[in-house]
PDB file of N, CA and C in Angstrom:
ATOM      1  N   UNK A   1      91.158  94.472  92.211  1.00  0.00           N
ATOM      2  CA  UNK A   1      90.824  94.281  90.827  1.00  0.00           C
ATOM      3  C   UNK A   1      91.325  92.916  90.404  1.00  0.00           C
ATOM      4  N   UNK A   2      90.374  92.101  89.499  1.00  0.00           N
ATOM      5  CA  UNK A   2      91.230  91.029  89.075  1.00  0.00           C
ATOM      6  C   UNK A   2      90.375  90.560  87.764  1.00  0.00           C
ATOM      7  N   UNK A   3      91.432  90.346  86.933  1.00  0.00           N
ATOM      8  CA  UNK A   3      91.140  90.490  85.364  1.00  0.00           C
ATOM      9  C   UNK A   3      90.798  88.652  84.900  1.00  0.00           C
ATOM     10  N   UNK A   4      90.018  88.283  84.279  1.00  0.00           N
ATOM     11  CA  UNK A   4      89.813  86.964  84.088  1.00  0.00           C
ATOM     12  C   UNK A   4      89.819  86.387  82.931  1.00  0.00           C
ATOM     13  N   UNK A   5      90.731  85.613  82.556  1.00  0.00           N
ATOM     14  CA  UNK A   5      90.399  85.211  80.886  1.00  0.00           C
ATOM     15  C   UNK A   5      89.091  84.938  80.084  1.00  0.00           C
ATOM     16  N   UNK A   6      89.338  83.918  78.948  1.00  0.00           N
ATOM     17  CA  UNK A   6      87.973  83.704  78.376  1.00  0.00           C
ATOM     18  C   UNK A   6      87.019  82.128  79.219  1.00  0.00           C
ATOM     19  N   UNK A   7      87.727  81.903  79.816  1.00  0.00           N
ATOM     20  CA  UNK A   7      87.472  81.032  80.608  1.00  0.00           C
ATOM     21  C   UNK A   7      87.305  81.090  82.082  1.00  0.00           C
ATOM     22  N   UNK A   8      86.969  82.291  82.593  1.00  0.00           N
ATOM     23  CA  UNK A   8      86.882  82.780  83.816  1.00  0.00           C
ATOM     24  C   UNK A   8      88.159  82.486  84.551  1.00  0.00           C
ATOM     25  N   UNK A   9      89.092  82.343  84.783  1.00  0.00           N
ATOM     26  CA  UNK A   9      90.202  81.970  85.396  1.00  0.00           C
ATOM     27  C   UNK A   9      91.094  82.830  85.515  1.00  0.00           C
ATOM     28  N   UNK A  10      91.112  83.648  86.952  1.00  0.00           N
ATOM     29  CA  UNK A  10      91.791  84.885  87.345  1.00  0.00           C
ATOM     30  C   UNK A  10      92.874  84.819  86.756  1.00  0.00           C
ATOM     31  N   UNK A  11      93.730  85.755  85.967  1.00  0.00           N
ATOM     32  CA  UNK A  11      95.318  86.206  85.218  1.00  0.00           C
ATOM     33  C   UNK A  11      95.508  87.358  86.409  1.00  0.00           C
ATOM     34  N   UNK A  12      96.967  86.792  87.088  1.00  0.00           N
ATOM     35  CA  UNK A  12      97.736  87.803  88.106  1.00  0.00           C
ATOM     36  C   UNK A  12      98.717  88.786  87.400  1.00  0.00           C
ATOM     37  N   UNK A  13      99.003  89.570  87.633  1.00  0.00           N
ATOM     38  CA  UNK A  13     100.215  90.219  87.410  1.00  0.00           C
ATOM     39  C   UNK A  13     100.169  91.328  87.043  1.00  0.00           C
ATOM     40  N   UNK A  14      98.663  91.816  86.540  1.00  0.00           N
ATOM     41  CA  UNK A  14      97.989  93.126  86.046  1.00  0.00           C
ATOM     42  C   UNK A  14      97.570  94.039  86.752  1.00  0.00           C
ATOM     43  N   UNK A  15      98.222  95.065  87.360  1.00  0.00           N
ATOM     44  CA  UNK A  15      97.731  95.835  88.132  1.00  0.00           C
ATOM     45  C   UNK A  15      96.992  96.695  87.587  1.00  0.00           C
ATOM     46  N   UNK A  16      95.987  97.262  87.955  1.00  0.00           N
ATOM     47  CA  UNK A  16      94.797  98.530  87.317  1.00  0.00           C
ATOM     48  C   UNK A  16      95.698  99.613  86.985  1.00  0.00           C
ATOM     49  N   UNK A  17      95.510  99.864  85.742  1.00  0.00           N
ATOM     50  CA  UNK A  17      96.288 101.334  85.776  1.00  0.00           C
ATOM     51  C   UNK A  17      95.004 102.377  86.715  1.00  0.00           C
ATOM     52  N   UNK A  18      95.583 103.343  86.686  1.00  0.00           N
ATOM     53  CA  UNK A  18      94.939 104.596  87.551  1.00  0.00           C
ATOM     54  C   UNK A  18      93.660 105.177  86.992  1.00  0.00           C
ATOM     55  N   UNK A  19      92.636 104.467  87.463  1.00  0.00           N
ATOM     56  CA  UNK A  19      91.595 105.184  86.816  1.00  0.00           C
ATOM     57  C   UNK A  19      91.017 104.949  86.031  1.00  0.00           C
ATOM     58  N   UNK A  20      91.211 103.682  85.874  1.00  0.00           N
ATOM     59  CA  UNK A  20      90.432 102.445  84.652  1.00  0.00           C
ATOM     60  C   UNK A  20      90.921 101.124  85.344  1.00  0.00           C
ATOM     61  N   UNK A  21      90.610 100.353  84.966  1.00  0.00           N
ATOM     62  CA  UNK A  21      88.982 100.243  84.850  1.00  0.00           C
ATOM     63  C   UNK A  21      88.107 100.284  86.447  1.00  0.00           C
ATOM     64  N   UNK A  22      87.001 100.627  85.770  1.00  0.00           N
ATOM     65  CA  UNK A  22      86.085 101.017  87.448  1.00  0.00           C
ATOM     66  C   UNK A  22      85.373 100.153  87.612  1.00  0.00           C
ATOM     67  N   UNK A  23      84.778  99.645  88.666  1.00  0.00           N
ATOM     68  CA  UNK A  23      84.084  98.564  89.384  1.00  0.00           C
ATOM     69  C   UNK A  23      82.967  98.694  88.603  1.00  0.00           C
ATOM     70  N   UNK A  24      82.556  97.374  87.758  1.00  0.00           N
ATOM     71  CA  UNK A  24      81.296  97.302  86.612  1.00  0.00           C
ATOM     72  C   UNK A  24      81.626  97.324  85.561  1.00  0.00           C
ATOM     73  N   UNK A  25      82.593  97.985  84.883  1.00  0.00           N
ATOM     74  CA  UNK A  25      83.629  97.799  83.949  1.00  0.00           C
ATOM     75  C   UNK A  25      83.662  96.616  83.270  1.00  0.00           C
ATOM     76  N   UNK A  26      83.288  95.836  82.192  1.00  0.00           N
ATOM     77  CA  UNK A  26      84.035  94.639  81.465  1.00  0.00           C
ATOM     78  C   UNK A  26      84.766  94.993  80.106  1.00  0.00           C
ATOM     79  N   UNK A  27      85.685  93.625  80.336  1.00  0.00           N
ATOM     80  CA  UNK A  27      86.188  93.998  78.747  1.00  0.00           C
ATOM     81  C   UNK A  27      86.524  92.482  78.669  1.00  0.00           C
ATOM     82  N   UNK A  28      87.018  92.285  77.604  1.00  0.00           N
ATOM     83  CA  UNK A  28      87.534  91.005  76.900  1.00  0.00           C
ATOM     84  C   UNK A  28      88.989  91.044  76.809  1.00  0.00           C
ATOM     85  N   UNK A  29      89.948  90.014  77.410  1.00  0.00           N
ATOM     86  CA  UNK A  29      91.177  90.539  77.244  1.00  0.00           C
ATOM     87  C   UNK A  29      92.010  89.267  76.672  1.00  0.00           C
ATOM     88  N   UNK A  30      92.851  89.543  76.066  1.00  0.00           N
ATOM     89  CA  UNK A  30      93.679  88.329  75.130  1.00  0.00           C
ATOM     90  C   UNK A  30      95.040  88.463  75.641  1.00  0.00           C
ATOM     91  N   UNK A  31      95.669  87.544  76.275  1.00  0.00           N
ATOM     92  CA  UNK A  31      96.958  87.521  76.380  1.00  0.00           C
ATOM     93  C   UNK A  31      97.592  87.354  75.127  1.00  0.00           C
ATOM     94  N   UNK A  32      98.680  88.340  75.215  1.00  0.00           N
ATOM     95  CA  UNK A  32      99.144  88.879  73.447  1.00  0.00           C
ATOM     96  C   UNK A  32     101.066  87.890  73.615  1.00  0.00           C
ATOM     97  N   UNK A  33     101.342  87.951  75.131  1.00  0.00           N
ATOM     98  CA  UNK A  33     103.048  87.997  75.664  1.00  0.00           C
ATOM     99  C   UNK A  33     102.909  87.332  76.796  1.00  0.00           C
ATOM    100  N   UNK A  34     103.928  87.161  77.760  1.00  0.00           N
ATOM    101  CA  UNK A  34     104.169  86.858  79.066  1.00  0.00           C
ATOM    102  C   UNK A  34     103.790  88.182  79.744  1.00  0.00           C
ATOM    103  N   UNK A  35     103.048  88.098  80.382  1.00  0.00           N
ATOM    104  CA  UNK A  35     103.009  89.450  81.105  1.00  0.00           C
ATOM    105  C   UNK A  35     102.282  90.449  80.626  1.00  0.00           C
ATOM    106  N   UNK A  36     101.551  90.129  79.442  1.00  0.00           N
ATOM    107  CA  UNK A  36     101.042  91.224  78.607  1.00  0.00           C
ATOM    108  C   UNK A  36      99.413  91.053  77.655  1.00  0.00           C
ATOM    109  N   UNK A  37      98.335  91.888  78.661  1.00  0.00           N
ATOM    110  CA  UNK A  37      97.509  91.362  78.332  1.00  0.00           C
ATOM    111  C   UNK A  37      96.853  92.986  76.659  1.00  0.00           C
ATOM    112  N   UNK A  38      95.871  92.522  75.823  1.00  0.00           N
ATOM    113  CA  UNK A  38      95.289  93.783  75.456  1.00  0.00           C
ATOM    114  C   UNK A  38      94.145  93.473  75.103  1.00  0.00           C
ATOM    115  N   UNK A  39      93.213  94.697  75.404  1.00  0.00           N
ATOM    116  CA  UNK A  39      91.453  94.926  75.405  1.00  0.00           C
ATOM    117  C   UNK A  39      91.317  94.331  73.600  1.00  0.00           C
ATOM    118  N   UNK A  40      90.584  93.615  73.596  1.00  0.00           N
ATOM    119  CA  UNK A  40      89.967  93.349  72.306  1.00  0.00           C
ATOM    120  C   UNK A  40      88.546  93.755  72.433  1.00  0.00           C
ATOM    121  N   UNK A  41      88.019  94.006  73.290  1.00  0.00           N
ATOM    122  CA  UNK A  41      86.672  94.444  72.720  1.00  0.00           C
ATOM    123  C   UNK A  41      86.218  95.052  75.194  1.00  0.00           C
ATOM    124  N   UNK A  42      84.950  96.059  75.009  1.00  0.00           N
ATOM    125  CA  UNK A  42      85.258  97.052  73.723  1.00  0.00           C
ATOM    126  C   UNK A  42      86.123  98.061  73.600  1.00  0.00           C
ATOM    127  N   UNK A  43      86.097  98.204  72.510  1.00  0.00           N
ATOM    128  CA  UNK A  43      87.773  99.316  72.211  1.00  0.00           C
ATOM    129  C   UNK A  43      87.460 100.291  72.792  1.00  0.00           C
ATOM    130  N   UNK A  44      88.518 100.521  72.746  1.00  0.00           N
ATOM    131  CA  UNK A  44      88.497 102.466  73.439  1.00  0.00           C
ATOM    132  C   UNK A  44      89.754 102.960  72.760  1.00  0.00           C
ATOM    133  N   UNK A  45      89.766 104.276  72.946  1.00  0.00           N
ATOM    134  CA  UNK A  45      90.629 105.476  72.538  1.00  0.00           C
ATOM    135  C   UNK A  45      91.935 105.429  73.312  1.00  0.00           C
ATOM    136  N   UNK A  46      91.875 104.901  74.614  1.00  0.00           N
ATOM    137  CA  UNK A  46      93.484 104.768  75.061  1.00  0.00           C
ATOM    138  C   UNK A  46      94.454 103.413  74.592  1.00  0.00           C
ATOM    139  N   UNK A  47      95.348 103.155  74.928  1.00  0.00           N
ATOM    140  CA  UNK A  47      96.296 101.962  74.824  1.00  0.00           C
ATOM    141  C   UNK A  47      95.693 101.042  75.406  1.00  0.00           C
ATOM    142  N   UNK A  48      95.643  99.796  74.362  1.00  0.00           N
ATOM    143  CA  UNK A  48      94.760  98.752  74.854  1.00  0.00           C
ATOM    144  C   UNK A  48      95.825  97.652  75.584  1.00  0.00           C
ATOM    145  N   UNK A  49      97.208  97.766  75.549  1.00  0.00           N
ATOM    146  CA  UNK A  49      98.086  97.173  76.342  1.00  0.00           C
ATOM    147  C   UNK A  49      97.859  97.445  78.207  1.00  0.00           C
ATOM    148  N   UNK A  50      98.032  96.202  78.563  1.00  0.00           N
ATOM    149  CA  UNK A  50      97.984  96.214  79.750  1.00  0.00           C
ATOM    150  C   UNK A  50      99.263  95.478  80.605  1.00  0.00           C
ATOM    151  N   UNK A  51     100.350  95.912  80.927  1.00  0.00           N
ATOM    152  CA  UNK A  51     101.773  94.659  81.405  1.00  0.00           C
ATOM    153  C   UNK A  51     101.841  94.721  82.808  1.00  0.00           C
ATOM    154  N   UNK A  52     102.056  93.116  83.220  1.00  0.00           N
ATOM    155  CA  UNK A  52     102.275  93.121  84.246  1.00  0.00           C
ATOM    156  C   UNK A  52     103.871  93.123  84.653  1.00  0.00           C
ATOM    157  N   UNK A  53     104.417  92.572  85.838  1.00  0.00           N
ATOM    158  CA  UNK A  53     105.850  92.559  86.000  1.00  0.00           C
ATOM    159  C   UNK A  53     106.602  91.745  85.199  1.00  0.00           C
ATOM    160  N   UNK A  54     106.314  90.969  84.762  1.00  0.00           N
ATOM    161  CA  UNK A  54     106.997  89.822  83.954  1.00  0.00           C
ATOM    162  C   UNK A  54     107.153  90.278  82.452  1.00  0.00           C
ATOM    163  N   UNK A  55     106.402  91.559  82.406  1.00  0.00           N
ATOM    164  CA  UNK A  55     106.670  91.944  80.548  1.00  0.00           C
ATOM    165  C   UNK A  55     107.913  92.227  80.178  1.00  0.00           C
ATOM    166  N   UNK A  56     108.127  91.559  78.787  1.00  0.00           N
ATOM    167  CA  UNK A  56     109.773  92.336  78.497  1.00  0.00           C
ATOM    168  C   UNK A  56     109.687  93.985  77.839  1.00  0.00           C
ATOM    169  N   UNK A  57     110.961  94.472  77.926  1.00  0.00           N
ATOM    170  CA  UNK A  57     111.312  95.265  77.531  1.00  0.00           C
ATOM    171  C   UNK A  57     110.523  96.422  76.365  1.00  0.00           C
ATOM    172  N   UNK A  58     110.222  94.975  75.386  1.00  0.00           N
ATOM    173  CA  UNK A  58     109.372  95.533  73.904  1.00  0.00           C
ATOM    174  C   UNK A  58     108.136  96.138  74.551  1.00  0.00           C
ATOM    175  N   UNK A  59     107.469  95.397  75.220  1.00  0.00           N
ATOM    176  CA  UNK A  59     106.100  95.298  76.146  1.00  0.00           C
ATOM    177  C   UNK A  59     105.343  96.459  76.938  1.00  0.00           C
ATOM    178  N   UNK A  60     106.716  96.627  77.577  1.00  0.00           N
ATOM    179  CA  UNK A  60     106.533  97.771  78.679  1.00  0.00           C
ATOM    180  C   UNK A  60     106.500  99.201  77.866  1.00  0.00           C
ATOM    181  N   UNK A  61     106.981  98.935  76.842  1.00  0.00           N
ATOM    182  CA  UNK A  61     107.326 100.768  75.958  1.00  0.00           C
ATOM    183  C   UNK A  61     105.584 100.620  75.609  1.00  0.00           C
ATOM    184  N   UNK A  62     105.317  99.291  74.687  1.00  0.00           N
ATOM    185  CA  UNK A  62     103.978  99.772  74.296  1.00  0.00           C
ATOM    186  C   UNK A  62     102.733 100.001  75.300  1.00  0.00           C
ATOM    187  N   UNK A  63     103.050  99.856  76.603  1.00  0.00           N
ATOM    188  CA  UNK A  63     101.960  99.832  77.615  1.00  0.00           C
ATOM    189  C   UNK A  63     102.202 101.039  78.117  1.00  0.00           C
ATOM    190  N   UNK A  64     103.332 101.874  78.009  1.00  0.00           N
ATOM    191  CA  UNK A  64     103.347 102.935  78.489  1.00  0.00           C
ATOM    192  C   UNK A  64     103.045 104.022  77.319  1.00  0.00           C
ATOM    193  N   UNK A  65     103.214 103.974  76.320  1.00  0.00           N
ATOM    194  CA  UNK A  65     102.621 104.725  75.135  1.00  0.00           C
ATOM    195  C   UNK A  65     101.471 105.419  75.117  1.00  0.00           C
TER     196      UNK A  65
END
C-alpha cells in the first residue's frame, strides 16, 4: 500500500490499517502532524486519522479512537 499526497509523491510511514483501504480505493489525504495523516474527502463513518511511527502521543490516542 502506499498513500500519495496532493502532488503524487509517495508519504511513508502509514501502514494500512486492517481492512481498509482496498486495492481501488482513493481518498484525499492532508497531512494534519508529523506522522499523521487524515481522509478529507471522501468521508466515511470511521476515524479519519491515520499515524504512522513518528506520531506523538496526542496523535496516536486519536488514531486509535
Amino acid at each position: 500500500m502506499i498513500y500519495k499526497n496532493e502532488s503524487g509523491q509517495a508519504v511513508s510511514g502509514h501502514p494500512a490499517p486492517p481492512g481498509h483501504p482496498r486495492k481501488g480505493d482513493s481518498f484525499i489525504l492532508e497531512r494534519v502532524d508529523t506522522g499523521v495523516l487524515r481522509k478529507r474527502s471522501p468521508a466515511s463513518d470511521g476515524n479519519p486519522y491515520l499515524c504512522g511511527s513518528g506520531a506523538r502521543a496526542k496523535w496516536k490516542t486519536e488514531c486509535n479512537a
